[in-house]
PDB file of N, CA and C in Angstrom:
ATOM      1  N   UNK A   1      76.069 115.860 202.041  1.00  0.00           N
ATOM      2  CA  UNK A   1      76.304 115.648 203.464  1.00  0.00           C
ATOM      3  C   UNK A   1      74.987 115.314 204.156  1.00  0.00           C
ATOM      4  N   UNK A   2      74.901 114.751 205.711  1.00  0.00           N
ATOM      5  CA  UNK A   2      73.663 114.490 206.065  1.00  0.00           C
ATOM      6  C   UNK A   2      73.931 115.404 206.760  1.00  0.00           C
ATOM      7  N   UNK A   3      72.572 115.589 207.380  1.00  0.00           N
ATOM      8  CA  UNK A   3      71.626 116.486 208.760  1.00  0.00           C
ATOM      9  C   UNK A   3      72.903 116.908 209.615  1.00  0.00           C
ATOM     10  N   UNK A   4      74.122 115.857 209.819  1.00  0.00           N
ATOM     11  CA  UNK A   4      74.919 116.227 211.055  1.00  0.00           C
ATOM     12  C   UNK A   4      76.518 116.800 210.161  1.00  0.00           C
ATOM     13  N   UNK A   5      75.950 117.411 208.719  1.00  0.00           N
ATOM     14  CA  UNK A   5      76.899 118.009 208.278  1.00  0.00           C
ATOM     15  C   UNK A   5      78.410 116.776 207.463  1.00  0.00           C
ATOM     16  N   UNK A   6      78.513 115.197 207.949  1.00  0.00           N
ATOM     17  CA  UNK A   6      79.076 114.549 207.370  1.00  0.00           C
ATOM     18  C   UNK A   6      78.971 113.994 205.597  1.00  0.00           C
ATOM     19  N   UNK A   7      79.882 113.683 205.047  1.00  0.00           N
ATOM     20  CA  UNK A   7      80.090 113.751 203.542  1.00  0.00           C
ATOM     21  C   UNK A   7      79.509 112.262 203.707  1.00  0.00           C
ATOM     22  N   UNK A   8      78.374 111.934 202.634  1.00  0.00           N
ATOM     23  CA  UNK A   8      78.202 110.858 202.403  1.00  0.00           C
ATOM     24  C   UNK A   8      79.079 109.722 201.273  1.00  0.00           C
ATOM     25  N   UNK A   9      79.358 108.939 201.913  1.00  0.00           N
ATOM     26  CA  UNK A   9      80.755 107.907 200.762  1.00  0.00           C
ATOM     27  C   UNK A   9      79.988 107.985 199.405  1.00  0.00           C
ATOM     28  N   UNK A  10      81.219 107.877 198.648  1.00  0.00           N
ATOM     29  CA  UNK A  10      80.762 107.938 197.264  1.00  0.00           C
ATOM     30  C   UNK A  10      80.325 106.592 196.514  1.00  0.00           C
ATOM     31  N   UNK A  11      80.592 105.667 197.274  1.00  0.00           N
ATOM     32  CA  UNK A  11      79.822 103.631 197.164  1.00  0.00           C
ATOM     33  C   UNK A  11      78.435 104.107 197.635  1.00  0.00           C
ATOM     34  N   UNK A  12      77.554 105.335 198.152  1.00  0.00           N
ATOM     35  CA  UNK A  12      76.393 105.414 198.376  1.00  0.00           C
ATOM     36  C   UNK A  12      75.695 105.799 197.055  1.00  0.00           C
ATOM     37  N   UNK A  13      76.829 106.470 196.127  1.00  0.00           N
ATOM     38  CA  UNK A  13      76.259 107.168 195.219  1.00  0.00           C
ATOM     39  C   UNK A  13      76.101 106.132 194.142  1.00  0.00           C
ATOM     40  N   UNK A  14      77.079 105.544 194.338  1.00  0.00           N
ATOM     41  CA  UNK A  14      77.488 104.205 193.030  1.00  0.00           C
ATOM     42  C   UNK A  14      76.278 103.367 193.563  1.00  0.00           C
ATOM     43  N   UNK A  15      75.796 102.863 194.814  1.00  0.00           N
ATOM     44  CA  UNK A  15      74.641 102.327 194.704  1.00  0.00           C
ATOM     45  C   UNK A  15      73.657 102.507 194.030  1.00  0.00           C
ATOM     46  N   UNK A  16      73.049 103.745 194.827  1.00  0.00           N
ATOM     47  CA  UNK A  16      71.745 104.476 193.991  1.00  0.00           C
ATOM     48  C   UNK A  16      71.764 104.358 192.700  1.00  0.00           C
ATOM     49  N   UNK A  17      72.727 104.679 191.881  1.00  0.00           N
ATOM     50  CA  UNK A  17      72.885 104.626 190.503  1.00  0.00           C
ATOM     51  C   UNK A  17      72.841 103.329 189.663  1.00  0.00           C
ATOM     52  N   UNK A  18      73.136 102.271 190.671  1.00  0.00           N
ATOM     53  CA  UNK A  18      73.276 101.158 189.598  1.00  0.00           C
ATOM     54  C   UNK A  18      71.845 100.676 190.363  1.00  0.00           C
ATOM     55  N   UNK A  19      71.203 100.800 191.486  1.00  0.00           N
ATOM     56  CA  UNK A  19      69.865 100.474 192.049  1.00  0.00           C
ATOM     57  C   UNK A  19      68.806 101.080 190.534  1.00  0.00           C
ATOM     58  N   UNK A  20      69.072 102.251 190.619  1.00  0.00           N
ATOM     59  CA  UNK A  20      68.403 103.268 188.946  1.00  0.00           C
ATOM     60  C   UNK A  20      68.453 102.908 187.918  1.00  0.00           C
ATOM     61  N   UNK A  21      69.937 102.110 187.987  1.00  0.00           N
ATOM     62  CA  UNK A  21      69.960 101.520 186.261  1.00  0.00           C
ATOM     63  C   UNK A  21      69.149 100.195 185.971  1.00  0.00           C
ATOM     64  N   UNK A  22      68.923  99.952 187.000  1.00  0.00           N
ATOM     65  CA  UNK A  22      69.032  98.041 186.670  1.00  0.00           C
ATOM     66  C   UNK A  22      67.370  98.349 186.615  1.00  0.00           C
ATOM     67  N   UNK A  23      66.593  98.891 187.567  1.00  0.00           N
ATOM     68  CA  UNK A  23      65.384  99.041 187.872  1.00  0.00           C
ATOM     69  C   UNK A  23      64.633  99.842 186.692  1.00  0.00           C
ATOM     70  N   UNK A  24      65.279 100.569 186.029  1.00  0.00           N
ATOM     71  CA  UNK A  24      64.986 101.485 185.037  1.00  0.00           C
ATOM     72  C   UNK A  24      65.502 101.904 183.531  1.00  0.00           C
ATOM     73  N   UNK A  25      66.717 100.541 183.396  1.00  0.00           N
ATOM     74  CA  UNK A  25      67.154 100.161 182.630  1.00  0.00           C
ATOM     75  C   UNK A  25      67.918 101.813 181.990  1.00  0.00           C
ATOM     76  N   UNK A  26      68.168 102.632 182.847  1.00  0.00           N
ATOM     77  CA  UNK A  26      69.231 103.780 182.228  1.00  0.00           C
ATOM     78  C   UNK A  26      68.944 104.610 183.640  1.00  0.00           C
ATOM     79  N   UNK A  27      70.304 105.177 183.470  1.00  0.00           N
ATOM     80  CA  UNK A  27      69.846 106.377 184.781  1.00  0.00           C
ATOM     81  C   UNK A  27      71.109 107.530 184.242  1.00  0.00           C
ATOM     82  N   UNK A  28      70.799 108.736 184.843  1.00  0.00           N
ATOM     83  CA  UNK A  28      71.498 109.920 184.339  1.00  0.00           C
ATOM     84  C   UNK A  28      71.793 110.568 185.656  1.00  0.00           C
ATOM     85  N   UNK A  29      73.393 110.332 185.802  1.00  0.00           N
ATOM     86  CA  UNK A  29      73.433 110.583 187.513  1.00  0.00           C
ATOM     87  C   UNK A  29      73.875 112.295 187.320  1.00  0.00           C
ATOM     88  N   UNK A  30      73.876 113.467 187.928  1.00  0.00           N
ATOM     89  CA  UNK A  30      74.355 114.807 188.128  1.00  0.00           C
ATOM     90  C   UNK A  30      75.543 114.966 189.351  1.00  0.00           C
ATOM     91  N   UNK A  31      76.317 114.523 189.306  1.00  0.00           N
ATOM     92  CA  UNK A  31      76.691 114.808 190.327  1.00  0.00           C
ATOM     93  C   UNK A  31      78.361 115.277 190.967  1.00  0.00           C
ATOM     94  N   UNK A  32      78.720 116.048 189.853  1.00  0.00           N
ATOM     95  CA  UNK A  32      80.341 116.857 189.651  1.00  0.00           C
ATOM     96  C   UNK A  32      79.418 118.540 190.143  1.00  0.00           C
ATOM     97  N   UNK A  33      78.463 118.692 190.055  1.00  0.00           N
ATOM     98  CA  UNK A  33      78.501 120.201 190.444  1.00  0.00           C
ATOM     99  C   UNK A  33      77.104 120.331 191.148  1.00  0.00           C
ATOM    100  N   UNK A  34      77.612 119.692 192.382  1.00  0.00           N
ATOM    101  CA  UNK A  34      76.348 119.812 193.342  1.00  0.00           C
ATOM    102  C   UNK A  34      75.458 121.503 193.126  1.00  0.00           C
ATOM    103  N   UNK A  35      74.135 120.949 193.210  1.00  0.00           N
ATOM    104  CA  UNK A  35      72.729 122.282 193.302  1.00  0.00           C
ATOM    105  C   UNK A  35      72.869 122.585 194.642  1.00  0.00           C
ATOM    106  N   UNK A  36      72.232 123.990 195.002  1.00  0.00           N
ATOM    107  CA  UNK A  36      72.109 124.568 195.967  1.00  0.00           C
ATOM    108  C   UNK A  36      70.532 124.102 196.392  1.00  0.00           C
ATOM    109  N   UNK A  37      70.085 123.700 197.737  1.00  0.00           N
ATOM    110  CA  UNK A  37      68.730 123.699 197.910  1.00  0.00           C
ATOM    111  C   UNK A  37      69.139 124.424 199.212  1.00  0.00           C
ATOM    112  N   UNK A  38      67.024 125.069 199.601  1.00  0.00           N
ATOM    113  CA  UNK A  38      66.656 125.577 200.564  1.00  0.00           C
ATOM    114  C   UNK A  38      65.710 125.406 201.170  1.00  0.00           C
ATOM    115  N   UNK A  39      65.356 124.537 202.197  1.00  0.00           N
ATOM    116  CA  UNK A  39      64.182 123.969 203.130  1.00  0.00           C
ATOM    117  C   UNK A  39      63.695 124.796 204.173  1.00  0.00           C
ATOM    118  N   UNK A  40      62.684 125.184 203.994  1.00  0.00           N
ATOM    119  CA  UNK A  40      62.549 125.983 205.095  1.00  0.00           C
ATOM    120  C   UNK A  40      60.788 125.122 205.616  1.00  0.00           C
ATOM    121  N   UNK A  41      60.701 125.160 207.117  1.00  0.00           N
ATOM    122  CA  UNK A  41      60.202 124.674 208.041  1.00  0.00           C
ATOM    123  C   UNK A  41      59.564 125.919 208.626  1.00  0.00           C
ATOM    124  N   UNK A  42      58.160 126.551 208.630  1.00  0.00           N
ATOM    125  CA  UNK A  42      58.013 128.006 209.595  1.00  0.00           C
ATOM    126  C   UNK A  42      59.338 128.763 209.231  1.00  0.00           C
ATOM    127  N   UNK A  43      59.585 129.228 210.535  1.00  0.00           N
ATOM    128  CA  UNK A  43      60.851 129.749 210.422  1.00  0.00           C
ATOM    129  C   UNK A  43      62.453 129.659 210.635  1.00  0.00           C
ATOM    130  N   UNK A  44      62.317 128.677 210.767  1.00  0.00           N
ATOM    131  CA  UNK A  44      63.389 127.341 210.452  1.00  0.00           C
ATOM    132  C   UNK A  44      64.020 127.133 208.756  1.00  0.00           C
ATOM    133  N   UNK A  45      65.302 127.553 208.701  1.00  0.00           N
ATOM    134  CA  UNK A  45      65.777 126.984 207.564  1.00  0.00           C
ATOM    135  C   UNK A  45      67.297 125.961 207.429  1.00  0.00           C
ATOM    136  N   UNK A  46      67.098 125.085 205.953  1.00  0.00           N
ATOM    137  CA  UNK A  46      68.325 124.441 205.833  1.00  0.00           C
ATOM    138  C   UNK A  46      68.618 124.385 204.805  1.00  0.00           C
ATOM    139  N   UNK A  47      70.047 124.790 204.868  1.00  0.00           N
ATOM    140  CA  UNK A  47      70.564 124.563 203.193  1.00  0.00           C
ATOM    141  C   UNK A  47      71.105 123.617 202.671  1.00  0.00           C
ATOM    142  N   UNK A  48      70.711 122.951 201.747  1.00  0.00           N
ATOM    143  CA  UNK A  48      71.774 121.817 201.591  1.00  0.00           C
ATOM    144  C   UNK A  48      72.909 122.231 199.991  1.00  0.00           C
ATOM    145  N   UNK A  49      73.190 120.996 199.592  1.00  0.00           N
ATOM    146  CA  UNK A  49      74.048 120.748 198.589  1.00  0.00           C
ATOM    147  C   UNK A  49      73.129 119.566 197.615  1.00  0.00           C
ATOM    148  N   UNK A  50      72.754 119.588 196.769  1.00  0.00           N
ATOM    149  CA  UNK A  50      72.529 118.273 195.922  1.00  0.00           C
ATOM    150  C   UNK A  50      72.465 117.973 194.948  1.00  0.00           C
ATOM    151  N   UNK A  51      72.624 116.492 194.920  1.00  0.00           N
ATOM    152  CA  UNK A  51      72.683 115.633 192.928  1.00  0.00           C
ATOM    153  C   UNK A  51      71.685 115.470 192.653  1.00  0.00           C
ATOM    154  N   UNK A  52      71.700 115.215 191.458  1.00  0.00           N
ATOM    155  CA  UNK A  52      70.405 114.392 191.250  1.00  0.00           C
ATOM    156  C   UNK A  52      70.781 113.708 190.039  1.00  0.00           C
ATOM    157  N   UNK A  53      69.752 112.629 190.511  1.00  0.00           N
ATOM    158  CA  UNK A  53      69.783 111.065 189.186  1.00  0.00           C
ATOM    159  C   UNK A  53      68.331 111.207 188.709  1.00  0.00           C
ATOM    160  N   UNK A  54      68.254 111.706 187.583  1.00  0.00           N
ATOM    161  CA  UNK A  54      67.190 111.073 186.421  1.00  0.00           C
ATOM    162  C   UNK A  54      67.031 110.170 186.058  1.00  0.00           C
ATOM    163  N   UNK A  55      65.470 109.401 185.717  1.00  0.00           N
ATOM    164  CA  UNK A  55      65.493 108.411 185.076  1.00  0.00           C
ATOM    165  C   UNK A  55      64.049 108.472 184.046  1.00  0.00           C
ATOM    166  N   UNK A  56      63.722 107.624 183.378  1.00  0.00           N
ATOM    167  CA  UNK A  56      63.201 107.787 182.093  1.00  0.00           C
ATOM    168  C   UNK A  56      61.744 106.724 182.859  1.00  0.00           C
ATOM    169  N   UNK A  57      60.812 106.851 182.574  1.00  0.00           N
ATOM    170  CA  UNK A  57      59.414 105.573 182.633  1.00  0.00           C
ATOM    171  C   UNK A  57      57.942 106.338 182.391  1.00  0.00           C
ATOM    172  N   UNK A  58      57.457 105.287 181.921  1.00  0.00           N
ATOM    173  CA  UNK A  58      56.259 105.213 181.476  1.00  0.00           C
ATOM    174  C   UNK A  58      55.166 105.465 182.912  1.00  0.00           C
ATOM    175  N   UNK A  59      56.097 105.233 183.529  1.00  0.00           N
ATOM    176  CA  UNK A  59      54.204 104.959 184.982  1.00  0.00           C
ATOM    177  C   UNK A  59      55.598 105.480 185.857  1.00  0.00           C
ATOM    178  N   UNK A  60      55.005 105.934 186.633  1.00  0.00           N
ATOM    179  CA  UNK A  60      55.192 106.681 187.699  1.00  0.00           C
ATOM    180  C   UNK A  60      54.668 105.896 189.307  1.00  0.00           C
ATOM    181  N   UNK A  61      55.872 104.744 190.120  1.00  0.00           N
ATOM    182  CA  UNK A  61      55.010 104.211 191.143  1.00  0.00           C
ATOM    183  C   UNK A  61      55.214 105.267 192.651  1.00  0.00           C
ATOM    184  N   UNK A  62      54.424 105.697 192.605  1.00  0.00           N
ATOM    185  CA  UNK A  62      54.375 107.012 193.882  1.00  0.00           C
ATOM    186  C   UNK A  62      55.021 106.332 195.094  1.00  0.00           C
ATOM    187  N   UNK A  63      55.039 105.714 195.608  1.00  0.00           N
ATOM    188  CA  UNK A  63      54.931 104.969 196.662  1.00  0.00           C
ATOM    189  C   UNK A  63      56.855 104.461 196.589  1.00  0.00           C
ATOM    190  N   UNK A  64      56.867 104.050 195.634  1.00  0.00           N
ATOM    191  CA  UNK A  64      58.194 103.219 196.001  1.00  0.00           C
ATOM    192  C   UNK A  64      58.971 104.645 196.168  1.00  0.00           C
ATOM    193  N   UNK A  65      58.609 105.737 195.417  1.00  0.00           N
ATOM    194  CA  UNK A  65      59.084 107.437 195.361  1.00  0.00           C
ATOM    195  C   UNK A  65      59.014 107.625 196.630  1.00  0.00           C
ATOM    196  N   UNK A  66      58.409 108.126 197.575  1.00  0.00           N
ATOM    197  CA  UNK A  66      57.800 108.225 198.772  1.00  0.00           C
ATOM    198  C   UNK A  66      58.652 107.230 199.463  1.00  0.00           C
ATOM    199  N   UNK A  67      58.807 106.381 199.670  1.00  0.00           N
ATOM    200  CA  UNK A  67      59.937 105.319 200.676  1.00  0.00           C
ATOM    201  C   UNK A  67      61.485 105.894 200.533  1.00  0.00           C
ATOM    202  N   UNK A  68      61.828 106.080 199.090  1.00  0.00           N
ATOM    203  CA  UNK A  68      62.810 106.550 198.655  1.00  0.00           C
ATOM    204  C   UNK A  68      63.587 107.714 199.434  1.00  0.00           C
TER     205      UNK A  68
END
Protein backbone atom coordinates (compact mmCIF):
# COMPACT_ATOMS: atom_id res chain seq x y z
CA UNK A 1 0.00 0.00 0.00
CA UNK A 2 1.24 3.67 -0.27
CA UNK A 3 1.71 6.46 2.45
CA UNK A 4 -2.25 7.11 2.08
CA UNK A 5 -2.86 3.43 3.03
CA UNK A 6 -4.17 2.47 -0.83
CA UNK A 7 -3.28 -1.14 -2.42
CA UNK A 8 -0.90 -0.68 -5.14
CA UNK A 9 -2.24 -2.55 -8.69
CA UNK A 10 -0.67 -5.62 -9.26
CA UNK A 11 0.49 -4.35 -13.32
CA UNK A 12 2.87 -2.21 -10.84
CA UNK A 13 4.31 -5.30 -9.65
CA UNK A 14 4.40 -7.09 -13.10
CA UNK A 15 6.29 -3.98 -14.20
CA UNK A 16 9.05 -3.84 -11.77
CA UNK A 17 9.61 -7.41 -12.40
CA UNK A 18 9.89 -7.60 -15.99
CA UNK A 19 11.86 -3.84 -15.71
CA UNK A 20 14.39 -6.55 -13.29
CA UNK A 21 14.33 -9.17 -15.69
CA UNK A 22 15.19 -7.64 -18.86
CA UNK A 23 17.83 -5.24 -17.11
CA UNK A 24 19.31 -8.10 -15.16
CA UNK A 25 18.56 -10.84 -17.20
CA UNK A 26 16.66 -12.89 -14.07
CA UNK A 27 14.80 -11.50 -11.20
CA UNK A 28 13.30 -13.39 -8.09
CA UNK A 29 10.10 -11.59 -7.21
CA UNK A 30 8.74 -12.39 -3.14
CA UNK A 31 5.66 -11.47 -3.12
CA UNK A 32 2.59 -14.09 -1.82
CA UNK A 33 3.66 -13.35 1.86
CA UNK A 34 4.28 -9.80 2.31
CA UNK A 35 7.36 -8.83 5.28
CA UNK A 36 6.56 -6.74 8.05
CA UNK A 37 8.74 -3.40 8.07
CA UNK A 38 9.26 -0.60 10.67
CA UNK A 39 10.40 3.07 9.93
CA UNK A 40 10.84 5.04 12.48
CA UNK A 41 11.67 8.92 12.08
CA UNK A 42 12.70 10.48 15.93
CA UNK A 43 9.69 9.59 17.32
CA UNK A 44 7.58 9.06 14.59
CA UNK A 45 6.78 5.59 13.37
CA UNK A 46 5.46 3.54 10.21
CA UNK A 47 4.66 0.24 9.52
CA UNK A 48 4.49 -1.07 6.39
CA UNK A 49 3.89 -4.43 4.48
CA UNK A 50 6.61 -5.56 1.85
CA UNK A 51 8.00 -7.66 -1.25
CA UNK A 52 10.86 -7.87 -2.39
CA UNK A 53 12.56 -8.67 -5.88
CA UNK A 54 16.12 -9.97 -5.94
CA UNK A 55 18.40 -9.82 -8.49
CA UNK A 56 21.83 -11.31 -9.25
CA UNK A 57 25.10 -8.72 -10.72
CA UNK A 58 28.45 -8.29 -10.78
CA UNK A 59 28.70 -4.28 -10.10
CA UNK A 60 26.48 -2.71 -8.12
CA UNK A 61 25.24 0.93 -9.90
CA UNK A 62 24.39 2.97 -6.61
CA UNK A 63 22.76 5.62 -8.21
CA UNK A 64 20.27 4.03 -10.53
CA UNK A 65 19.50 2.15 -6.68
CA UNK A 66 19.05 5.51 -5.13
CA UNK A 67 16.47 6.90 -7.97
CA UNK A 68 14.75 3.62 -7.56
Amino acid sequence: MDNDGQPFAQEDFERVKEELASRFEGVTAYLQAPADGLWRKGAESNADKIVIFEVMTEEIDLREWRDR
